[in-house]
C-alpha atoms as a PDB file:
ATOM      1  CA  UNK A   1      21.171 -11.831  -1.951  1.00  0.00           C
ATOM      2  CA  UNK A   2      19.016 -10.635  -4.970  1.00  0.00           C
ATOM      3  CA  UNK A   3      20.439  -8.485  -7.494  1.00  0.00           C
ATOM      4  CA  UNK A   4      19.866  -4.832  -7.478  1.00  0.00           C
ATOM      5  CA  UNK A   5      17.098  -4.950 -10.280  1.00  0.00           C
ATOM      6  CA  UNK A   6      15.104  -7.276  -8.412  1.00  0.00           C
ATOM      7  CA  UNK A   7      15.079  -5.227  -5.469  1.00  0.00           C
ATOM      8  CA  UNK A   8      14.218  -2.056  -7.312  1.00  0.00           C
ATOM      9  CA  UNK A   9      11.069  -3.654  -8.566  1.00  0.00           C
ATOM     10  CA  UNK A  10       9.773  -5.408  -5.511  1.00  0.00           C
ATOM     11  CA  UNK A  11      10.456  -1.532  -3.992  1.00  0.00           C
ATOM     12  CA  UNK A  12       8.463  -0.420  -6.560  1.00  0.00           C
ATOM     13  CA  UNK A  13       5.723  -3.009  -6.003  1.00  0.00           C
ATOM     14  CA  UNK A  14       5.174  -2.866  -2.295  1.00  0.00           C
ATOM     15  CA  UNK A  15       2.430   0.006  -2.258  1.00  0.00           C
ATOM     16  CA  UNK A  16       0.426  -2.280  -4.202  1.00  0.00           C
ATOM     17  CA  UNK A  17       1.391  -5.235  -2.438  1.00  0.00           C
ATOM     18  CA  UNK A  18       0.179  -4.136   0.878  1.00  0.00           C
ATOM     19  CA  UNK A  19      -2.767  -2.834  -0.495  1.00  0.00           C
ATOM     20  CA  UNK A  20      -3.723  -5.971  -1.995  1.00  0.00           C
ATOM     21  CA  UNK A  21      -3.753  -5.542  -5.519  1.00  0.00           C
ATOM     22  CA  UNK A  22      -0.871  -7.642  -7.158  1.00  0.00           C
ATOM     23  CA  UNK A  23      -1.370 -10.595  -8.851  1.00  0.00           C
ATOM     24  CA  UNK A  24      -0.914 -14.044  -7.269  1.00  0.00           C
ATOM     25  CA  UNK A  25       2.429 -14.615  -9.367  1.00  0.00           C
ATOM     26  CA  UNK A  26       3.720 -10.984  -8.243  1.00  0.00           C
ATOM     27  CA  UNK A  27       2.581 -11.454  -4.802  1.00  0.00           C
ATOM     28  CA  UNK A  28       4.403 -14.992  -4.163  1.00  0.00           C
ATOM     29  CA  UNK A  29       7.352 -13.562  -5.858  1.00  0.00           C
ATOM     30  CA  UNK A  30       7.656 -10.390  -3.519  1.00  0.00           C
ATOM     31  CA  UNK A  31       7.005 -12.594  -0.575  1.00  0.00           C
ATOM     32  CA  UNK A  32       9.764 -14.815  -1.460  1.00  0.00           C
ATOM     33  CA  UNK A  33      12.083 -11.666  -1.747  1.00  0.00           C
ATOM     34  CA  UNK A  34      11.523 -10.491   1.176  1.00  0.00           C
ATOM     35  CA  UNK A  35      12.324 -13.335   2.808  1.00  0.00           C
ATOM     36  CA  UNK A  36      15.401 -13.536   1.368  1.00  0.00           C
ATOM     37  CA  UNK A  37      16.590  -9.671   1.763  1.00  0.00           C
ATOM     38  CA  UNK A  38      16.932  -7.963   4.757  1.00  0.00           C
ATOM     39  CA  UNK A  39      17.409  -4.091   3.027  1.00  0.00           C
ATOM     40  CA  UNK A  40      13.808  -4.499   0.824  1.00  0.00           C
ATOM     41  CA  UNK A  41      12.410  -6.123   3.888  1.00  0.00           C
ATOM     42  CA  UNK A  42      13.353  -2.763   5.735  1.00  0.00           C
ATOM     43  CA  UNK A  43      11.340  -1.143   3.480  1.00  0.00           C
ATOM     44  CA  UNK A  44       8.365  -3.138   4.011  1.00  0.00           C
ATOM     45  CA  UNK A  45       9.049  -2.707   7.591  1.00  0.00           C
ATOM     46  CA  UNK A  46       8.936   0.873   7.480  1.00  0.00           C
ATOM     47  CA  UNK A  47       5.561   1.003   4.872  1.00  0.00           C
ATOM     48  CA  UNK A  48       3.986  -1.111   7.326  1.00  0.00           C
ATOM     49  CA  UNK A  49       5.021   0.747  10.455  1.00  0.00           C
ATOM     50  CA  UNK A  50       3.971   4.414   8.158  1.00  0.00           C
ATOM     51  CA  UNK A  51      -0.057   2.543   7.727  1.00  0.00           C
ATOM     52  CA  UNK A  52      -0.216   1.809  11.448  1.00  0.00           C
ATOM     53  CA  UNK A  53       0.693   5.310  12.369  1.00  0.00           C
ATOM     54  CA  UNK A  54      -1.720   6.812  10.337  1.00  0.00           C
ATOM     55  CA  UNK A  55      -4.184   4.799  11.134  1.00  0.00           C
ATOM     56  CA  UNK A  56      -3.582   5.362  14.480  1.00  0.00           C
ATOM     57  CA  UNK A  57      -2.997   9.440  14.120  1.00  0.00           C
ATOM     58  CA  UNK A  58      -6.508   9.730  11.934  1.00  0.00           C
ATOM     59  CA  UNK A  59      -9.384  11.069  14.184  1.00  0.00           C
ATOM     60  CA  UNK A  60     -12.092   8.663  15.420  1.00  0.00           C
ATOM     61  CA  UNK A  61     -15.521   9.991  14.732  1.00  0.00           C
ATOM     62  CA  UNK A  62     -18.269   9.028  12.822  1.00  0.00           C
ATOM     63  CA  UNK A  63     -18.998  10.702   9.815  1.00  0.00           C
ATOM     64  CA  UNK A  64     -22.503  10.294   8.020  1.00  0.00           C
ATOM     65  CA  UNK A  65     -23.620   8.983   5.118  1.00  0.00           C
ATOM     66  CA  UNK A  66     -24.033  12.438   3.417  1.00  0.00           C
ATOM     67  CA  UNK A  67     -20.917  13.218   4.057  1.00  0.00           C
ATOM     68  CA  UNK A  68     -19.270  10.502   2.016  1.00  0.00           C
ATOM     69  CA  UNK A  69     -21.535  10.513  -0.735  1.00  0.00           C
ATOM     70  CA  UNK A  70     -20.869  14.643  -1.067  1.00  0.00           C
ATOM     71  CA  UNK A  71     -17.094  13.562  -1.001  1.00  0.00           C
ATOM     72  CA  UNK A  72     -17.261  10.792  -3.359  1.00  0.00           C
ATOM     73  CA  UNK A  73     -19.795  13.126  -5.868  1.00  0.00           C
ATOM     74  CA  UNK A  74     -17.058  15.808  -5.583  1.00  0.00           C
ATOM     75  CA  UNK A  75     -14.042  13.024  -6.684  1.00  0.00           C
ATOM     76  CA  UNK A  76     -16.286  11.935  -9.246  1.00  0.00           C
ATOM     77  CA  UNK A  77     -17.122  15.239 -11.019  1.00  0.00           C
ATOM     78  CA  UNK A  78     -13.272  16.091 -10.665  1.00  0.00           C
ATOM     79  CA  UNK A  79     -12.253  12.721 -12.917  1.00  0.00           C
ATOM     80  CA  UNK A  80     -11.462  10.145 -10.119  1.00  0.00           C
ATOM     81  CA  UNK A  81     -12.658   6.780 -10.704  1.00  0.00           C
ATOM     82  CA  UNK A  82     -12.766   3.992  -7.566  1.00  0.00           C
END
């Protein structure tokens, strides 16, 4: 079993890992992890099951175009960057 400061940064590092934005190196490192440890796999257990819920809880309708650009001018102008 990994040490306990391995596990604390591939906890650290799922967020970004399901998300998609770790590097190669960081990716193949947490996916070897997790393969070997049950407790951090738990936690990407749980992250995953947490996405699926809220994608299933969200709402299904369409909203426009204006919409999202009204949103998205609103981020901007309040300092968020995509």
């Amino acid at each position: 079993m990994p040490d306990r400061a391995e596990c604390e940064a591939v906890v650290r590092q799922l967020w970004p890992f399901i998300d998609g934005v770790v590097s190669e190196t960081q990716r193949e490192f947490i996916v070897d992890h997790l393969e070997q440890c049950e407790p951090c796999n738990s936690h990407f257990d749980f992250a995953r099951a947490f996405l699926e819920a809220v994608h299933e809880a969200r709402p299904h309708f369409h909203v426009g175009q204006g919409l999202n650009e009204r949103v998205m001018a609103a981020l901007a102008g309040a300092g968020y960057r995509a």
